[in-house]
N, C-alpha and C. Protein backbone atom coordinates (compact mmCIF):
# COMPACT_ATOMS: atom_id res chain seq x y z
N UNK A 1 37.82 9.11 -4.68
CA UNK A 1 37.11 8.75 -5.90
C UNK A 1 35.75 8.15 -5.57
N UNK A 2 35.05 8.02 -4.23
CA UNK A 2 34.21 7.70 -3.89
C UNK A 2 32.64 7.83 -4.90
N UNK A 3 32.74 9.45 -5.31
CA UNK A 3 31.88 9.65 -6.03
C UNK A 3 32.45 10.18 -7.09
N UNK A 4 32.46 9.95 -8.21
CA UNK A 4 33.03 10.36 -9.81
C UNK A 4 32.83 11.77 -9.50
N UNK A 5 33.81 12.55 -10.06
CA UNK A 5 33.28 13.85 -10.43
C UNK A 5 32.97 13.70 -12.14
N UNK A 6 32.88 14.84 -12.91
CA UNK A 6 32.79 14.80 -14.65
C UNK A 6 34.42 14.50 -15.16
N UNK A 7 35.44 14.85 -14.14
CA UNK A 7 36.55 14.55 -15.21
C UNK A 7 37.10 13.34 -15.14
N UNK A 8 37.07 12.66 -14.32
CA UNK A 8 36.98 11.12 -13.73
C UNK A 8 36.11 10.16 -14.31
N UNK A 9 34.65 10.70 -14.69
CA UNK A 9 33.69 9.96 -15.42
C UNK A 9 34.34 10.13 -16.47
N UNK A 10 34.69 11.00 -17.35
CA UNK A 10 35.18 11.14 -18.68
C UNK A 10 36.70 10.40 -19.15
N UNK A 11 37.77 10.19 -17.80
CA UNK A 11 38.47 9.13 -18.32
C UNK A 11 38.26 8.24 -18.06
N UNK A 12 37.65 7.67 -17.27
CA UNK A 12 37.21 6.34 -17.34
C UNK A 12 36.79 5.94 -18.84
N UNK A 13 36.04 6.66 -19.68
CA UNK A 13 34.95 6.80 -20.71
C UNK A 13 35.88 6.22 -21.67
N UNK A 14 36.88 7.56 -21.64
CA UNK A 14 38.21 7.45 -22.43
C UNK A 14 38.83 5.96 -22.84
N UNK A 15 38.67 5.83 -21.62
CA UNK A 15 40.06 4.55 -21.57
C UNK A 15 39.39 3.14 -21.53
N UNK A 16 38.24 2.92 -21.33
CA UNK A 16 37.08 1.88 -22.08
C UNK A 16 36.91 1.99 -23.56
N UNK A 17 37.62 3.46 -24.05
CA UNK A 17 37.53 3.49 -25.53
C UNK A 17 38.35 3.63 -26.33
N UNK A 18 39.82 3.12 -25.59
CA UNK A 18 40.97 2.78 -25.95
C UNK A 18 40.76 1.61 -26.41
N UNK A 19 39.84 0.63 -25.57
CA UNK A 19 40.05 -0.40 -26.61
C UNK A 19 38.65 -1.67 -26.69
N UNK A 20 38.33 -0.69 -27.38
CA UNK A 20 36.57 -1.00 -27.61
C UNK A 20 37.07 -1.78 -29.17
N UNK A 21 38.02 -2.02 -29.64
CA UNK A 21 37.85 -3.11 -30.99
C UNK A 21 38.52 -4.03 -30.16
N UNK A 22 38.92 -4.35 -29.13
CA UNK A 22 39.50 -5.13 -28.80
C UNK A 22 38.84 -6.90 -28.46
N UNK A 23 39.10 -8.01 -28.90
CA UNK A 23 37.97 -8.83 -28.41
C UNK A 23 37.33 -9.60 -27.40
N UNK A 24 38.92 -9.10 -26.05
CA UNK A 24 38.96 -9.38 -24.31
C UNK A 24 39.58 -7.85 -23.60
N UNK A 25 38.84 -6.69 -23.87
CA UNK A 25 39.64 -5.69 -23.30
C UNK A 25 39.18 -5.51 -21.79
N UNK A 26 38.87 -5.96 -20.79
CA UNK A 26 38.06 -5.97 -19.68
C UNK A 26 39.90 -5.86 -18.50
N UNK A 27 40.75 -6.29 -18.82
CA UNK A 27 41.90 -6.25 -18.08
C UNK A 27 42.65 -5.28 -18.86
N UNK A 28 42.66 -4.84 -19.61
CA UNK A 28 43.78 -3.79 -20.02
C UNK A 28 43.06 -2.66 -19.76
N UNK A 29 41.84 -2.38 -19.61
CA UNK A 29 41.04 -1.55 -19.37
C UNK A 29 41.22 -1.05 -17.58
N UNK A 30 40.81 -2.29 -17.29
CA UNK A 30 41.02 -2.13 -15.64
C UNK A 30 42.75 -2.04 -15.14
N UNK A 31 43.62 -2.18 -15.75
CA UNK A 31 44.95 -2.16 -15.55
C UNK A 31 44.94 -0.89 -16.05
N UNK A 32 44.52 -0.06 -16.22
CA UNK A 32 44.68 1.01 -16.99
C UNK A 32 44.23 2.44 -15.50
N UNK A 33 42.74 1.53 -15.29
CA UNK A 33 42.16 2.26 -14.59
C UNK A 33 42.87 2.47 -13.04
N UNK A 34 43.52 1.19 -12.75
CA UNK A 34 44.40 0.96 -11.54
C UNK A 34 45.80 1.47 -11.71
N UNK A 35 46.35 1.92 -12.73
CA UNK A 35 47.45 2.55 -12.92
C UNK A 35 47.33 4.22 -12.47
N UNK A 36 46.15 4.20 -12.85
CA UNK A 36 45.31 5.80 -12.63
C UNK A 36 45.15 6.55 -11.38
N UNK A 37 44.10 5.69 -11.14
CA UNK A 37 43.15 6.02 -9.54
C UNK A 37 43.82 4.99 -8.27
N UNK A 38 44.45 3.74 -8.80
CA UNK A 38 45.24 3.17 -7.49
C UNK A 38 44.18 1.99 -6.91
N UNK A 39 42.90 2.15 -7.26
CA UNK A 39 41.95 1.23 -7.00
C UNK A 39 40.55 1.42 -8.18
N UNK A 40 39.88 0.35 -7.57
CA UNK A 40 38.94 0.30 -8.72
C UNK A 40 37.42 -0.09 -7.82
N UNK A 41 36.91 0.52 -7.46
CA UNK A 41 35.86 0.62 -6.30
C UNK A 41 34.27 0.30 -7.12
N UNK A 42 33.44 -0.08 -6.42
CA UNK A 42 32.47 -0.40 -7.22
C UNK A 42 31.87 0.52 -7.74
N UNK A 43 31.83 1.71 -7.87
CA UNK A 43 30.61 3.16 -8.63
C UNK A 43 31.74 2.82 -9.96
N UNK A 44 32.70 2.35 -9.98
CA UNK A 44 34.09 2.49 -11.06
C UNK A 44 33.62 1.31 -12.25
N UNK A 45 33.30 0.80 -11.37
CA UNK A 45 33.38 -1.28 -12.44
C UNK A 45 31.62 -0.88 -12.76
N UNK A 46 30.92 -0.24 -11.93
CA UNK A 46 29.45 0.11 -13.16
C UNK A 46 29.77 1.04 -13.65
N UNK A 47 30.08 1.81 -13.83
CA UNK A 47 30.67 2.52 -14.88
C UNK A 47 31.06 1.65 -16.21
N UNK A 48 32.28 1.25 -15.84
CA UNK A 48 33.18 -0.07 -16.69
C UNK A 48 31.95 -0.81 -17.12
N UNK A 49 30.74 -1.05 -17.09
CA UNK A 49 30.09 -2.49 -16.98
C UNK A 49 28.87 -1.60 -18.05
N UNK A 50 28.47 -0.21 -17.55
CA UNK A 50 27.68 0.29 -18.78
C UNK A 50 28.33 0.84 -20.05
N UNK A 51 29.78 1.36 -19.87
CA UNK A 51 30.38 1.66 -21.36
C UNK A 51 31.15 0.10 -21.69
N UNK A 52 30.98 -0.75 -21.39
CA UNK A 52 32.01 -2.16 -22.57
C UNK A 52 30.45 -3.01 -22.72
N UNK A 53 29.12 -3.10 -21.77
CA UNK A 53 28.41 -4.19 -21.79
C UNK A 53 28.91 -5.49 -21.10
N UNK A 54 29.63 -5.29 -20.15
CA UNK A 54 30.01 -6.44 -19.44
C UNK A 54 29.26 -6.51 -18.00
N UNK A 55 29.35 -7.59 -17.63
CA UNK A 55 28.62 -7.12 -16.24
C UNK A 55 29.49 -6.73 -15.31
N UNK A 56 28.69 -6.13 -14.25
CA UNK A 56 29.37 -6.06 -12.98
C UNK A 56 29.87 -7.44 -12.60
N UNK A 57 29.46 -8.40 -12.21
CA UNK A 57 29.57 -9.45 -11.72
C UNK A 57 30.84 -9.92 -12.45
N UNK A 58 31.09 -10.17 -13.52
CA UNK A 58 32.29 -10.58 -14.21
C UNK A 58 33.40 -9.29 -13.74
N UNK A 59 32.64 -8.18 -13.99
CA UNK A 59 34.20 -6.97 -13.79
C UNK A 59 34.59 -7.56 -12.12
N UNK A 60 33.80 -7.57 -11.62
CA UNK A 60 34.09 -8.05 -9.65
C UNK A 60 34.83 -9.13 -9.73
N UNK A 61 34.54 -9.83 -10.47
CA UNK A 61 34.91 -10.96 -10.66
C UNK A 61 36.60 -11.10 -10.67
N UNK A 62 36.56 -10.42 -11.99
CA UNK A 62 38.20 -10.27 -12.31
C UNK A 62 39.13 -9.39 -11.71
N UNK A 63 38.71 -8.22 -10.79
CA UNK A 63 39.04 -7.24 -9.79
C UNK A 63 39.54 -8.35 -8.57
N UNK A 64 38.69 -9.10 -8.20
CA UNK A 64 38.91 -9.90 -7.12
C UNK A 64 39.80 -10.93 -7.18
N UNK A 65 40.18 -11.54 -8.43
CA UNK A 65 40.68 -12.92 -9.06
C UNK A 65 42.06 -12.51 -8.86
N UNK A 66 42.47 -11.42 -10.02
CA UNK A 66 43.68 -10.84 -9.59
C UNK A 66 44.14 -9.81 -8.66
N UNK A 67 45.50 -10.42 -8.06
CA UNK A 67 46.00 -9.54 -6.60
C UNK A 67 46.97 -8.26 -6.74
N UNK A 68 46.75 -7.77 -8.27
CA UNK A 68 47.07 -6.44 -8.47
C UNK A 68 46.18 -5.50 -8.67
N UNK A 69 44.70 -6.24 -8.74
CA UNK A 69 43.96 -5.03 -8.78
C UNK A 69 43.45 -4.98 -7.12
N UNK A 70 42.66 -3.97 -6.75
CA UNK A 70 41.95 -3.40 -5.38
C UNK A 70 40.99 -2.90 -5.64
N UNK A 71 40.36 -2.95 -4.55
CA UNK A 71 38.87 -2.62 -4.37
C UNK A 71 38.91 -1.40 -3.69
N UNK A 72 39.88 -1.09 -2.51
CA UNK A 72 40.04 0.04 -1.68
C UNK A 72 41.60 0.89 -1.96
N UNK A 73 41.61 1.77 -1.42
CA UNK A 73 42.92 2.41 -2.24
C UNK A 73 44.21 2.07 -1.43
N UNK A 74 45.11 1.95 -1.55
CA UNK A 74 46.50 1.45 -1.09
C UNK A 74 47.17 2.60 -0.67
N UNK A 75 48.27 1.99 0.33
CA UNK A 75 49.56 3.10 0.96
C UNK A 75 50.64 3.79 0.24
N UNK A 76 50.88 5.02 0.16
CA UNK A 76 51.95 5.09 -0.48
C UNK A 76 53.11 4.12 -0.54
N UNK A 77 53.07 3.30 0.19
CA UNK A 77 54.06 1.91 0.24
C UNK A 77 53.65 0.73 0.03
N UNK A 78 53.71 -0.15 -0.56
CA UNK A 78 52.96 -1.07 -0.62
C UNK A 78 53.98 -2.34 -0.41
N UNK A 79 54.02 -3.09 0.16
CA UNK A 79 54.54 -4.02 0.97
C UNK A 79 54.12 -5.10 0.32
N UNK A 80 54.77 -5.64 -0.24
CA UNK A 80 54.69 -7.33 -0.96
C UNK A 80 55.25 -8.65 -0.11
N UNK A 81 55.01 -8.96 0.40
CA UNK A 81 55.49 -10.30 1.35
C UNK A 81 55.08 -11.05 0.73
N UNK A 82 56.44 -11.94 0.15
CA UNK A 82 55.67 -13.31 -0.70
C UNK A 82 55.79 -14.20 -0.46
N UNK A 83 54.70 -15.32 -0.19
CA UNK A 83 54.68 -16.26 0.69
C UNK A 83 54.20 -17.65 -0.27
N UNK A 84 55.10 -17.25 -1.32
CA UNK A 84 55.09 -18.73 -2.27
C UNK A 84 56.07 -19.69 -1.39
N UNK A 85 55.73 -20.94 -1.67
CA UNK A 85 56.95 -21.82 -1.39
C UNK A 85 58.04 -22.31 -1.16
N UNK A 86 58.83 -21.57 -1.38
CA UNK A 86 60.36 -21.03 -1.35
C UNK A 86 60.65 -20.36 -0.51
N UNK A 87 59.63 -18.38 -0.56
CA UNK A 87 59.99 -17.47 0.63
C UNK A 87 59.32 -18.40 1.84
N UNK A 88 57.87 -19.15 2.40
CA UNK A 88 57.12 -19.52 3.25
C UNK A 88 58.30 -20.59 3.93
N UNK A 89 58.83 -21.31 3.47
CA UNK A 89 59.85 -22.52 3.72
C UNK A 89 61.22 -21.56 4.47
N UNK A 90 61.41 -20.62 3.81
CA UNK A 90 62.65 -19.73 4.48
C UNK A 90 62.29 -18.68 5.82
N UNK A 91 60.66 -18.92 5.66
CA UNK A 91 60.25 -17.41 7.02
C UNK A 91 59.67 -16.69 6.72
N UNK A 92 58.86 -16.85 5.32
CA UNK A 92 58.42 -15.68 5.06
C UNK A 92 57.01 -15.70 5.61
N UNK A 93 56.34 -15.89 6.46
CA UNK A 93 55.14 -16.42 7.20
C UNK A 93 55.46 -15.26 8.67
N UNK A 94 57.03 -15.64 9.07
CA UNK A 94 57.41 -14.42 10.05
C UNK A 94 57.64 -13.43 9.99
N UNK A 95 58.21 -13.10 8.60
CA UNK A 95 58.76 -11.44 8.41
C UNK A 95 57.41 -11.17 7.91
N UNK A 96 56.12 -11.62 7.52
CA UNK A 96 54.80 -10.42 7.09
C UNK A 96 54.09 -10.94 8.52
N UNK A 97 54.58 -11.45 9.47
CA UNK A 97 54.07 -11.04 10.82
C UNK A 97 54.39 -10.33 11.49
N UNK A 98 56.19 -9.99 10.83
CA UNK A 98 56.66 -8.81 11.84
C UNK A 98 56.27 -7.90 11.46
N UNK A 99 56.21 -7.56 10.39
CA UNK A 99 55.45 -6.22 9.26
C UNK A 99 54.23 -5.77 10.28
N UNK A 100 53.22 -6.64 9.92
CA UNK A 100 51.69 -6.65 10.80
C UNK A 100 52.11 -5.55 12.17
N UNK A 101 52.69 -6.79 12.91
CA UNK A 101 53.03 -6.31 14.63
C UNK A 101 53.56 -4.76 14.51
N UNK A 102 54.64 -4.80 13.47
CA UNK A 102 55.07 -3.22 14.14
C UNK A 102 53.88 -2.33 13.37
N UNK A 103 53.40 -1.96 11.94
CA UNK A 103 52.61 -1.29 11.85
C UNK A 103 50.95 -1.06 12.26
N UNK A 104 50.63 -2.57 12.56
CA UNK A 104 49.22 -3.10 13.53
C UNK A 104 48.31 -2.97 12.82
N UNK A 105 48.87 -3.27 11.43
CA UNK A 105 47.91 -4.12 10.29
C UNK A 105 47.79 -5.53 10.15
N UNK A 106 46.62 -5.82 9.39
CA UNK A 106 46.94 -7.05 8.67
C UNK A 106 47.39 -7.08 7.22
N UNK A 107 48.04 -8.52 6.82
CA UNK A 107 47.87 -8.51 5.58
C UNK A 107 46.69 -7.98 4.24
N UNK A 108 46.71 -7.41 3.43
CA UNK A 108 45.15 -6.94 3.00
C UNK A 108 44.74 -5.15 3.54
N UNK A 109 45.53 -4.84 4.36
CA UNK A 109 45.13 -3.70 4.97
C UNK A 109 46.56 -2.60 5.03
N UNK A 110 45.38 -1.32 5.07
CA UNK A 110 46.64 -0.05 5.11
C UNK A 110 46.46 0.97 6.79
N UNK A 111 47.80 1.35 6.71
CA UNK A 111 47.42 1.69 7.57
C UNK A 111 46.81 3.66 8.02
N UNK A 112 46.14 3.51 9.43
CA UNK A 112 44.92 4.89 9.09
C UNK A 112 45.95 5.96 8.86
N UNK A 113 47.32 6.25 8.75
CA UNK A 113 47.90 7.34 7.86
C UNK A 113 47.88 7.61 6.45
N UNK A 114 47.51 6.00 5.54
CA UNK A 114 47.97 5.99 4.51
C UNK A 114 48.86 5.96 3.89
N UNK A 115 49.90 5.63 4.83
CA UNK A 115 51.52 5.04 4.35
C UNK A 115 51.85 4.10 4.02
N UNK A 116 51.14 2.88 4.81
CA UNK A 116 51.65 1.46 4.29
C UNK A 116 50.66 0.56 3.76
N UNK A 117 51.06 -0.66 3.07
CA UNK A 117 49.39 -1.15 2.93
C UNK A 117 50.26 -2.66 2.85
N UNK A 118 50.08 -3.47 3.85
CA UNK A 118 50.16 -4.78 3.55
C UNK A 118 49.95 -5.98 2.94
N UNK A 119 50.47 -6.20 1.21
CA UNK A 119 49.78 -7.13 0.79
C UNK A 119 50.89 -8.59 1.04
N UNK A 120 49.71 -9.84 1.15
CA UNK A 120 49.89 -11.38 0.87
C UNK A 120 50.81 -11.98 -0.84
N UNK A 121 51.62 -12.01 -1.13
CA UNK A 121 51.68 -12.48 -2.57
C UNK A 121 51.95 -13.51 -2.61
N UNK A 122 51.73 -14.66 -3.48
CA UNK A 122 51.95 -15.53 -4.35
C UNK A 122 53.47 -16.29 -4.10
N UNK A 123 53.69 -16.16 -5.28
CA UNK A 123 55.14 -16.05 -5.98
C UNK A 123 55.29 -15.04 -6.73
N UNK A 124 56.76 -13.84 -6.43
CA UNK A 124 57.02 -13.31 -7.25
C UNK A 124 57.95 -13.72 -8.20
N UNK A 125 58.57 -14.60 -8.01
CA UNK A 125 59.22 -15.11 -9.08
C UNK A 125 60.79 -14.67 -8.35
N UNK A 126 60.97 -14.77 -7.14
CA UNK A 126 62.30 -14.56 -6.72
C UNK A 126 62.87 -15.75 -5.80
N UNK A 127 62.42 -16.91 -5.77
CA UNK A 127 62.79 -17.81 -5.33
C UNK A 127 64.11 -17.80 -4.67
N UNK A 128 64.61 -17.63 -5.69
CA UNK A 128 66.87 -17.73 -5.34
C UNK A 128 66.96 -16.66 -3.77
N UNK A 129 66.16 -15.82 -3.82
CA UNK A 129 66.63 -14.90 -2.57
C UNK A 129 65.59 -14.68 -1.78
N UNK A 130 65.17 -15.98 -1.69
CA UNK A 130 63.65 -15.96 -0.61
C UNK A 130 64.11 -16.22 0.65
N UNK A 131 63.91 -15.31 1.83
CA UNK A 131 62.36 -14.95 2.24
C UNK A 131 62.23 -13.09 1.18
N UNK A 132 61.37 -13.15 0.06
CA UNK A 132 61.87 -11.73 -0.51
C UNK A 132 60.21 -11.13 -0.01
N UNK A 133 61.04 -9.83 -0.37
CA UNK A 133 59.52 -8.73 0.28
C UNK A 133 59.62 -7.96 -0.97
N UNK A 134 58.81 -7.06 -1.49
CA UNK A 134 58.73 -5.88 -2.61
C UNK A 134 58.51 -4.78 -1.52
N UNK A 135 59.07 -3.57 -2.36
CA UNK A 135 58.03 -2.25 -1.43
C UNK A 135 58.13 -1.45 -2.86
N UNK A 136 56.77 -0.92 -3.20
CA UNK A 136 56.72 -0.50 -4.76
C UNK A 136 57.63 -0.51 -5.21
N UNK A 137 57.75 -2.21 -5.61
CA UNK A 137 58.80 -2.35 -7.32
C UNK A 137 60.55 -2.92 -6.30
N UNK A 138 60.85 -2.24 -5.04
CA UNK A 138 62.13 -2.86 -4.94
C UNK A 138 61.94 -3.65 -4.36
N UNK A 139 63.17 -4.66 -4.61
CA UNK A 139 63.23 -6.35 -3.96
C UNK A 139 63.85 -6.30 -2.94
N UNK A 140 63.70 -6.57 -1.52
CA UNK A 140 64.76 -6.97 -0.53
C UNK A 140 64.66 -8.45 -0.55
N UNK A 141 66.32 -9.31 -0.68
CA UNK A 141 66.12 -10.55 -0.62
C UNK A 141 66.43 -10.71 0.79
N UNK A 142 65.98 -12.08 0.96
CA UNK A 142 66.75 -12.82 1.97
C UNK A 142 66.48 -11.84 3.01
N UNK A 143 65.08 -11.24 3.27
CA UNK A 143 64.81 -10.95 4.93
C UNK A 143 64.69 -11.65 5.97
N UNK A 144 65.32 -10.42 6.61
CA UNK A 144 65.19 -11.62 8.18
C UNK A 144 63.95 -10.94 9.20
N UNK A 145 63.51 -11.74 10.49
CA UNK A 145 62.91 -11.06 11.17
C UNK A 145 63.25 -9.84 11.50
N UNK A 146 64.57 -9.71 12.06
CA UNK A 146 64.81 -8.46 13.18
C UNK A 146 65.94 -7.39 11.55
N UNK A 147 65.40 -7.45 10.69
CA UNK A 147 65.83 -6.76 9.55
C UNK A 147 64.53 -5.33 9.36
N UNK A 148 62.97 -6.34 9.86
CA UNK A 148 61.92 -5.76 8.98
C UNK A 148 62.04 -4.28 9.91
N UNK A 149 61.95 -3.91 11.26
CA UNK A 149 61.85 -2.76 11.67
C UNK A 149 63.04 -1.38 11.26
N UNK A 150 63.94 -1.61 10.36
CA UNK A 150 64.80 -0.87 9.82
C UNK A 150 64.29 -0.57 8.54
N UNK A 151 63.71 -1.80 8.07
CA UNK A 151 62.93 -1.43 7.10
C UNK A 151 61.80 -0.71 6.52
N UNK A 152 61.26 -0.72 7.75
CA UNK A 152 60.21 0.32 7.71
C UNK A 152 60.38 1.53 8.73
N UNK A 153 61.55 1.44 9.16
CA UNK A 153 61.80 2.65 9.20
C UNK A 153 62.75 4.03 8.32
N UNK A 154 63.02 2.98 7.34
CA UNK A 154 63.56 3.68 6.08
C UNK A 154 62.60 4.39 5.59
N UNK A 155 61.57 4.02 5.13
CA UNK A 155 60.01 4.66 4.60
C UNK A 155 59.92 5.18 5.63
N UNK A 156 59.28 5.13 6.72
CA UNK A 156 59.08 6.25 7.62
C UNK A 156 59.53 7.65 7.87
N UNK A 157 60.87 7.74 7.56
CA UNK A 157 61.99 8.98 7.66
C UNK A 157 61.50 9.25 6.14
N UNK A 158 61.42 8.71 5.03
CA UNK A 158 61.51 9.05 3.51
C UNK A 158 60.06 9.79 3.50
N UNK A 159 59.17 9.44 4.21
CA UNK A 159 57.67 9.83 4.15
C UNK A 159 57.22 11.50 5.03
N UNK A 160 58.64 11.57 5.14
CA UNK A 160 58.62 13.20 6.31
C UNK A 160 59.42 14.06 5.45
């Protein structure tokens, strides 16, 4: 998506005009656009910034603020290690280091196949079975270190 083609410019267009009566549509817009394209890159947010009148600087703004949107495009896997208070206290600081080590990413990064993409989270709100990981949408609770390389080798075999 580096450079828009016309049918890409035109939903973008679209979907800024889903909700042009709206009186904060700048996130349902961009949640829209990231549901789409998978990221939201800067030729994307000027775009976004000449059809709503918002600036760039605010669209960057809110792209960056929240850790579901991206700037660069993600792995077919996306790896949630959440390192709220609960999982960080149980290990979860080690199992998104074991992640790192075996695929030889960092957190924030995918790797050069385009299979995995390592993100940092928050809290997901799974406390009770922390140290928890996501991988698009499923929960593994209660990981352990020497759990994570089975784990990604489940995706690995699923990705062939």
């Amino acid at each position: 998506m580096a450079h828009l083609n016309e049918a890409a410019v035109k939903q973008i267009e679209e979907i800024c005009d889903r909700y042009k009566n709206e009186n904060t549509p700048l996130v349902m817009i961009l949640s829209d656009i990231q549901k789409e394209y998978g990221y939201i890159p800067l030729e994307v947010q000027e775009l976004v910034s000449e059809k709503t009148g918002i600036s760039v600087a605010e669209i960057y703004g809110v792209v960056t603020f929240y850790s579901f949107f991206s700037l660069k495009p993600k792995g077919k896997y996306v790896i949630g290690c959440c390192l709220g208070t609960a999982c960080y206290v149980k290990g979860a600081q080690q199992v998104i280091d074991k992640f790192s080590e075996i695929l030889g990413i960092k957190a924030g990064e995918t790797t050069d196949d385009g299979l995995f993409t390592i993100d940092a989270l928050r809290c997901i709100g799974a406390c009770s079975v922390a140290p928890a990981v996501t991988i698009n949408g499923t929960v593994y609770s209660k990981v352990k270190v020497d759990e994570v390389k089975g784990i990604v080798e489940k995706y690995q075999k699923g990705a062939n």
